[in-house]
C-alpha atoms as a PDB file:
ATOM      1  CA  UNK A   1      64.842 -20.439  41.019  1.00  0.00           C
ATOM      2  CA  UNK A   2      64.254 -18.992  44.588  1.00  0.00           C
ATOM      3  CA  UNK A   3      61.300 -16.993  43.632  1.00  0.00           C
ATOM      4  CA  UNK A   4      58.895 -20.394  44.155  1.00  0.00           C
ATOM      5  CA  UNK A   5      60.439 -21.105  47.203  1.00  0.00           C
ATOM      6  CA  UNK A   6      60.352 -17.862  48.754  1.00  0.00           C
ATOM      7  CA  UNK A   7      56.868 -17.645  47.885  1.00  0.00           C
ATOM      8  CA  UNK A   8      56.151 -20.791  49.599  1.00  0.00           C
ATOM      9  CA  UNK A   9      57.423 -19.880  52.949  1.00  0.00           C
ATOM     10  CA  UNK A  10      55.797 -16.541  52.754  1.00  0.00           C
ATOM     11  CA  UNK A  11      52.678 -18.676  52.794  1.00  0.00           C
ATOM     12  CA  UNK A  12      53.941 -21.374  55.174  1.00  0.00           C
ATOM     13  CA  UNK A  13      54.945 -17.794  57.805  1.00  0.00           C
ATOM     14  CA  UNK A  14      51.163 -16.414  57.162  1.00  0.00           C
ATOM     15  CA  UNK A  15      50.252 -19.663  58.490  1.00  0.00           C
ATOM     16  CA  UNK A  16      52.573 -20.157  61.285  1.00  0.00           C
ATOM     17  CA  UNK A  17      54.396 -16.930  61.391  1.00  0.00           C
ATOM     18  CA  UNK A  18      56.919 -18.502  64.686  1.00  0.00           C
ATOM     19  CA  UNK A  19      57.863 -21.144  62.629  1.00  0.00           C
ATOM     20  CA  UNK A  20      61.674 -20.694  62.869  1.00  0.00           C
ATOM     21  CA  UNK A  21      62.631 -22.984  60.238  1.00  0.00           C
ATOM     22  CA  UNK A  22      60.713 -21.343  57.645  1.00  0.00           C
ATOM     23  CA  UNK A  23      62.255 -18.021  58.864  1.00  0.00           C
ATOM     24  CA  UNK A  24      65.634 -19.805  57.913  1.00  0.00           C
ATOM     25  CA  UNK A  25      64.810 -21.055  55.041  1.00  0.00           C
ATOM     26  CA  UNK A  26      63.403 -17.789  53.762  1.00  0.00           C
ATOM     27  CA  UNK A  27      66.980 -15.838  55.285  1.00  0.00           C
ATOM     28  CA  UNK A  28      68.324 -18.787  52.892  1.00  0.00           C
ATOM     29  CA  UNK A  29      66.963 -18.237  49.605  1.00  0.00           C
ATOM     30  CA  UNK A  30      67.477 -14.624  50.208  1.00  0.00           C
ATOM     31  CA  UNK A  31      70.683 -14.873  50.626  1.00  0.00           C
ATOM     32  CA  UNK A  32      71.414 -16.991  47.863  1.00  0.00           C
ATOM     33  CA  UNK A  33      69.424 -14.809  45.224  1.00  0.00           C
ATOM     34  CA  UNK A  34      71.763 -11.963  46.544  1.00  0.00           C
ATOM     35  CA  UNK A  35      68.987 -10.344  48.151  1.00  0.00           C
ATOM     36  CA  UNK A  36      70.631  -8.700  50.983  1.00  0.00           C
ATOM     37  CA  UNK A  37      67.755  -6.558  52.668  1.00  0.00           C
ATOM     38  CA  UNK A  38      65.423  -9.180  52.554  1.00  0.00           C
ATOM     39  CA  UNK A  39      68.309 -11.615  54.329  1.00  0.00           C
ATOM     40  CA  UNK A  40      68.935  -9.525  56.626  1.00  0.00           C
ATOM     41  CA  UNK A  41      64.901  -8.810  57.759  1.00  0.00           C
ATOM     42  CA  UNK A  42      64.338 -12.561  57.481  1.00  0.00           C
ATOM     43  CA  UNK A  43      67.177 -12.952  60.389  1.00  0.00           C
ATOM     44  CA  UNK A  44      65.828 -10.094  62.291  1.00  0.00           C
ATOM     45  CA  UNK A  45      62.357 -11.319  62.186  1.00  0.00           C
ATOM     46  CA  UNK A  46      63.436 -14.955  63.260  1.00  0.00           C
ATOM     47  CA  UNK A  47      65.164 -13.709  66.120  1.00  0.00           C
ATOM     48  CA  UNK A  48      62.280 -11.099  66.854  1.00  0.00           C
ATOM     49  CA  UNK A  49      59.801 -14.255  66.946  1.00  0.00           C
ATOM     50  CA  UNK A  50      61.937 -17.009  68.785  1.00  0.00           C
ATOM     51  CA  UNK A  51      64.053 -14.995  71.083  1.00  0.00           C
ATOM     52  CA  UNK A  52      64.946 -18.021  72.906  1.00  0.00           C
ATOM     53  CA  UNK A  53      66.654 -19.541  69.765  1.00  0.00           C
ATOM     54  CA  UNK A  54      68.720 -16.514  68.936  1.00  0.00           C
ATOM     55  CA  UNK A  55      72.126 -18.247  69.472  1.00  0.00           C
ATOM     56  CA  UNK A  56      71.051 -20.865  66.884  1.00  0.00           C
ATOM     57  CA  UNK A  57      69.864 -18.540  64.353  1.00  0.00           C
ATOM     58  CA  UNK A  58      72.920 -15.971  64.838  1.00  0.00           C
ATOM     59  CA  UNK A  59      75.160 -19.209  64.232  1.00  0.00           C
ATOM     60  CA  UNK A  60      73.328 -19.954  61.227  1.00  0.00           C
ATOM     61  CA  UNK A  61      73.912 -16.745  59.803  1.00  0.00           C
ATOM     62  CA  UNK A  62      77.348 -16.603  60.620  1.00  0.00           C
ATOM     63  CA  UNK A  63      77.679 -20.068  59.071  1.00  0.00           C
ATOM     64  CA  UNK A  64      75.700 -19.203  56.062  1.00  0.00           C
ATOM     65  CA  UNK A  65      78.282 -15.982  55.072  1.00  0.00           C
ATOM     66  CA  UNK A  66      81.295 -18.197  56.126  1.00  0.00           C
ATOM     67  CA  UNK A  67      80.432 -20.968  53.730  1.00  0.00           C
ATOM     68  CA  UNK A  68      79.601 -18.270  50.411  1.00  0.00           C
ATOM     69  CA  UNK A  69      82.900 -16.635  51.663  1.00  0.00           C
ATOM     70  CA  UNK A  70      84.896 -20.061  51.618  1.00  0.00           C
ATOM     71  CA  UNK A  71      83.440 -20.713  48.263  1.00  0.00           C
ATOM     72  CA  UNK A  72      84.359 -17.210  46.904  1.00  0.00           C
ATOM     73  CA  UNK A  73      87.951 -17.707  48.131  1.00  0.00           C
ATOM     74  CA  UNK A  74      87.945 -21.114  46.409  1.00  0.00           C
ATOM     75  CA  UNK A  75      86.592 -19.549  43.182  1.00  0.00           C
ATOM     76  CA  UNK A  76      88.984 -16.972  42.949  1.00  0.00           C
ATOM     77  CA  UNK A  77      92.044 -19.283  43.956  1.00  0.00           C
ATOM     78  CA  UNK A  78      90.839 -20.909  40.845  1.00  0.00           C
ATOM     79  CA  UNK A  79      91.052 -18.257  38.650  1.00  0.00           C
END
C-alpha cells in the first residue's frame, strides 16, 4: 500500500530534493509500513535540507509516534 507512494515522492525529491513536504510524507509512509531506518533517514534528511524548519519537522515526528502510541494504548485497552 505504501510502496506506490513512497515511490512517488522518491521521484517528486529527485525533482525537488528541498521539498519539505515530500520529505514528510516519505518519513510518513515509512513509518506507517514499520520501516524504521528509512523513517528515521527521511527525518534526518528533511532537517538536513530545511534547517530553518527543524522545529516543525521535529514536532511532526514527535506527533507522528505520539498518535501510533495513543492508538496502541487504545488497542490494547481493548483487548
Amino acid at each position: 500500500m505504501y510502496d506506490k507512494a513512497k515511490e512517488d515522492l522518491s521521484w517528486a525529491l529527485r525533482l525537488n530534493e528541498n521539498c519539505l513536504k515530500s520529505w514528510l510524507l516519505l518519513a510518513k509512509a515509512n513509518f506507517e509500513s514499520k520501516n524504521f531506518k528509512e523513517y528515521n533517514k527521511a527525518i534526518e534528511d528533511a532537517i538536513q535540507r530545511n534547517p530553518g524548519d527543524a522545529p516543525f519537522i521535529r514536532d511532526f515526528k514527535a506527533s507522528l509516534e505520539k498518535e501510533d502510541k495513543d492508538e496502541g494504548e487504545a488497542k490494547a485497552g481493548k483487548d
